[in-house]
Each structure stands twice: as structure tokens, then as C-alpha cells.
N, C-alpha and C. Protein backbone atom coordinates (compact mmCIF):
# COMPACT_ATOMS: atom_id res chain seq x y z
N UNK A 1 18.11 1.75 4.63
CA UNK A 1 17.30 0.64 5.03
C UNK A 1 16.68 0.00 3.79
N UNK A 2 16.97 -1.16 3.79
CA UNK A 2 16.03 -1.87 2.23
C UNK A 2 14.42 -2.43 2.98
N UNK A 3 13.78 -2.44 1.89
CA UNK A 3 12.73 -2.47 2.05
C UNK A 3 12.14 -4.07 1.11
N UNK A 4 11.41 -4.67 1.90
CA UNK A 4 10.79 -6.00 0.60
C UNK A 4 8.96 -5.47 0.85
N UNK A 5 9.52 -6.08 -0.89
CA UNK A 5 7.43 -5.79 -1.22
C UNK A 5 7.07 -6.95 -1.97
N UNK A 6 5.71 -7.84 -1.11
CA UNK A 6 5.56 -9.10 -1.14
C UNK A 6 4.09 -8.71 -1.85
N UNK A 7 3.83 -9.58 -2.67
CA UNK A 7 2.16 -9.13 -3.39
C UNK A 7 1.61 -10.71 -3.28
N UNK A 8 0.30 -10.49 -2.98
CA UNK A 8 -0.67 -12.07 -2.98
C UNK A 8 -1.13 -12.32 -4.23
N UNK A 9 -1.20 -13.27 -4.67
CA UNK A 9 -1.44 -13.60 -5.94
C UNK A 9 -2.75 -12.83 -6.24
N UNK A 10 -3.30 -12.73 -5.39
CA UNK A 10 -4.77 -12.00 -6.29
C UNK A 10 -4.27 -10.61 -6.03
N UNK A 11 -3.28 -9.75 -5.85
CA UNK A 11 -2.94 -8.91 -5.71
C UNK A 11 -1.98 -8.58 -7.46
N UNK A 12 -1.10 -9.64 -7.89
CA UNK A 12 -0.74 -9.66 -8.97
C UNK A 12 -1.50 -9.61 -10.04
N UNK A 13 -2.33 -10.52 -10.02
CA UNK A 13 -3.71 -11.02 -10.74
C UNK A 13 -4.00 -9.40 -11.15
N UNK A 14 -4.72 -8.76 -10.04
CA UNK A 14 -5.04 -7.50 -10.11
C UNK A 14 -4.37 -6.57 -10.69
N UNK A 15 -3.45 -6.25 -10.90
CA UNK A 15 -2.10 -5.70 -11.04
C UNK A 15 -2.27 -5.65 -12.36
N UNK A 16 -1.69 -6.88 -12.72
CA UNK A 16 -1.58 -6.89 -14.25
C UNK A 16 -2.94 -6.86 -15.10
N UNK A 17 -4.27 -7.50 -14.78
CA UNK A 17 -5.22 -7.51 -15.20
C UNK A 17 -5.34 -5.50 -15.66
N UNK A 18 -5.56 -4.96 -14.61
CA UNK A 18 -5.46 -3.48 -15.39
C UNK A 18 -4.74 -2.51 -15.45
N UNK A 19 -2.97 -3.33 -15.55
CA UNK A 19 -1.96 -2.41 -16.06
C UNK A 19 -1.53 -1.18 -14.62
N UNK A 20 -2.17 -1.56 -13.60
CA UNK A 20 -1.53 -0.59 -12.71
C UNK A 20 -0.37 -0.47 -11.73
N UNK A 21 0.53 -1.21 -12.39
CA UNK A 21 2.16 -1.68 -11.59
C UNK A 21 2.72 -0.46 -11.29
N UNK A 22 2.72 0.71 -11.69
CA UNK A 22 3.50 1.91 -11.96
C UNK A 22 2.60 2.69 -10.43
N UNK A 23 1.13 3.00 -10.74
CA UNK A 23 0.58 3.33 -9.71
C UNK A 23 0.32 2.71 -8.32
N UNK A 24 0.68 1.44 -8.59
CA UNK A 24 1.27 0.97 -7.01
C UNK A 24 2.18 1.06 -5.99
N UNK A 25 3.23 1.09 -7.15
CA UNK A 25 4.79 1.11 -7.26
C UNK A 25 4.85 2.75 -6.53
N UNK A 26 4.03 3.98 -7.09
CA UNK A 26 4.46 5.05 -6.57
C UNK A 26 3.73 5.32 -5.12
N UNK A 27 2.40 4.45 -4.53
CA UNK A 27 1.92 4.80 -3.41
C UNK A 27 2.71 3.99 -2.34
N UNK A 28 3.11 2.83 -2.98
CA UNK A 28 3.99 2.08 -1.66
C UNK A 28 5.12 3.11 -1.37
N UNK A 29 6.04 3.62 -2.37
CA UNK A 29 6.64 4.73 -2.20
C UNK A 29 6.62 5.75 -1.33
N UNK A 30 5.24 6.20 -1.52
CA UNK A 30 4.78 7.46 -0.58
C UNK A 30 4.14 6.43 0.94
N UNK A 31 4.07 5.72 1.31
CA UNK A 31 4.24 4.60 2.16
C UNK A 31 5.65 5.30 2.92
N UNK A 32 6.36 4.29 2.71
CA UNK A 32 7.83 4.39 3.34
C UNK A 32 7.87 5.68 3.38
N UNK A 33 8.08 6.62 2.49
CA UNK A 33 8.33 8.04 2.88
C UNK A 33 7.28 8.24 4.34
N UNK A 34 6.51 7.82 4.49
CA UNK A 34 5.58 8.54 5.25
C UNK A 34 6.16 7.94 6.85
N UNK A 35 6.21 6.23 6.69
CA UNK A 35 6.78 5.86 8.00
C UNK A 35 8.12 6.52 8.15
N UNK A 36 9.40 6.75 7.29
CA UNK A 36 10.17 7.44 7.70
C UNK A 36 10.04 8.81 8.24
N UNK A 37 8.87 9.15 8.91
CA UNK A 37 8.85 10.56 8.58
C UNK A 37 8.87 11.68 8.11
N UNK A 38 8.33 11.27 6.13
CA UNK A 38 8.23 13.05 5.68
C UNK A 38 6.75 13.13 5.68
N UNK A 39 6.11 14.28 5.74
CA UNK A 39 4.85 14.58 5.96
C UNK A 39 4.47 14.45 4.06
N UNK A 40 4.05 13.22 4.07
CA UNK A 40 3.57 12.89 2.64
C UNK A 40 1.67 12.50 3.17
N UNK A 41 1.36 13.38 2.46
CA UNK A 41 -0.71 13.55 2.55
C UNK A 41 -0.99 11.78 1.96
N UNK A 42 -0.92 10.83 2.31
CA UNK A 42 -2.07 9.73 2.41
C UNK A 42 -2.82 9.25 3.18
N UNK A 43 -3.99 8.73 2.51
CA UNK A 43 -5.49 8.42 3.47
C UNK A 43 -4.87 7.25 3.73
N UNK A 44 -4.29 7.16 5.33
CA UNK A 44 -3.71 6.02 5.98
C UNK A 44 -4.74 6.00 7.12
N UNK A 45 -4.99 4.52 7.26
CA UNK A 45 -6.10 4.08 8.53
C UNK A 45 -5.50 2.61 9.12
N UNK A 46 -5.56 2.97 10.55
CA UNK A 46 -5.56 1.58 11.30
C UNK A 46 -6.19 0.75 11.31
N UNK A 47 -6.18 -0.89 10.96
CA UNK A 47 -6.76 -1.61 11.09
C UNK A 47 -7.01 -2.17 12.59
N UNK A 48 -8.04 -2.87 12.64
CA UNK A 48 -9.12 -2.96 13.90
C UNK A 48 -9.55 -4.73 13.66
N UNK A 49 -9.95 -5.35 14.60
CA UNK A 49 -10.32 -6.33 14.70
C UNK A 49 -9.40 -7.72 14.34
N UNK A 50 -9.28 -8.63 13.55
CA UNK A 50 -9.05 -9.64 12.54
C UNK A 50 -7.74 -9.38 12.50
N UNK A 51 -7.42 -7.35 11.49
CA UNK A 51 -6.36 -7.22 11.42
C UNK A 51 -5.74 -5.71 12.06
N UNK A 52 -6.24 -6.09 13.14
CA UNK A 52 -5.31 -5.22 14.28
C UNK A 52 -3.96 -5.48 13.81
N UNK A 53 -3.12 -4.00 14.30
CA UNK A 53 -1.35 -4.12 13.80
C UNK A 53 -1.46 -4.12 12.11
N UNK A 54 -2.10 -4.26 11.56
CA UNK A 54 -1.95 -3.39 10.02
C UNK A 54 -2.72 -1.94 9.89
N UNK A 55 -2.39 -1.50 8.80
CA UNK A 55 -2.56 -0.10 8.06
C UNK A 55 -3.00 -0.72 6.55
N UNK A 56 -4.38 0.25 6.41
CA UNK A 56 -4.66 0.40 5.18
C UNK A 56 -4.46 1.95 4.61
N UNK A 57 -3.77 1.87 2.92
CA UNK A 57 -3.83 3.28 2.55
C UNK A 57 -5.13 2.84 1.42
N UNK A 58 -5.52 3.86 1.21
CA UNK A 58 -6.49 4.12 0.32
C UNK A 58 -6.71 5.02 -0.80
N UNK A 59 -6.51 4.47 -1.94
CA UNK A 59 -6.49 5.67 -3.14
C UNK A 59 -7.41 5.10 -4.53
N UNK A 60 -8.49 6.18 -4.45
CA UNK A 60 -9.59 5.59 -5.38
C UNK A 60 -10.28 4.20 -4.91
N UNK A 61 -10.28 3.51 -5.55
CA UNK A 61 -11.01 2.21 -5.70
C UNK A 61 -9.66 1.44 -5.20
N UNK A 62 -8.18 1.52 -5.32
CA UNK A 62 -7.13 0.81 -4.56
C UNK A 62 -6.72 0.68 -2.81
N UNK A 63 -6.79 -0.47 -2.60
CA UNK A 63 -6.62 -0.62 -1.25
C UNK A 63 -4.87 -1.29 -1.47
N UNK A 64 -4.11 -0.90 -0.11
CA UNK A 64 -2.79 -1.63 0.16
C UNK A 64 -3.06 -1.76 1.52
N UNK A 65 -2.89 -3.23 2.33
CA UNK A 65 -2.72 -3.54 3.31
C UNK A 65 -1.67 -3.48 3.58
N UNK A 66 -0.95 -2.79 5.11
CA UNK A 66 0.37 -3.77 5.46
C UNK A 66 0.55 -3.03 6.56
């Protein structure tokens, strides 16, 4: 299954501002692993309200919506 990964400009902005492409790159990773079903440990939460039908993961001070 291919997968697309779309970033918002203030998401890039962010990104490159402090060099963390690599550590994104490996939680979206553990993402997909996780919806495919391997038991990979991330702080995954349902979103509620506004954005009901998304998931936030959470690592440190980094948020990924989707």
C-alpha cells in the first residue's frame, strides 16, 4: 500500500526552522506501522469536536495531526 505525506506550510516552516525532518520522518513511520497493525507504543489520541475523525500522536513538544 503507498502511502502520501502532505505537510502545511507552517508545518515545513517548522521542520526546517529546527532541523527535525529525520524525527518526523521516523514517527509518521511508527504511524502506519501502528494502523497496519503492529503493536508499536505511541501516545495516539482521538480528536473531538472541530476535528472529530482525526488522530493526534504526541511526542515531546511535537504534535502530528491526521
Amino acid at each position: 500500500m503507498k502511502w502520501k505525506v502532505e505537510y502545511s506550510h507552517e508545518a515545513i516552516k517548522l521542520i526546517k526552522k529546527h532541523d527535525i525532518h529525520s524525527e518526523v520522518r521516523e514517527e509518521i513511520k511508527k504511524i502506519i506501522m501502528r494502523i497496519q497493525g503492529n503493536n508499536i507504543n505511541v501516545d495516539l489520541k482521538k480528536l473531538t469536536g472541530n476535528w472529530s475523525g482525526y488522530h493526534r500522536l504526541r511526542k515531546g513538544n511535537l504534535r502530528i495531526i491526521f
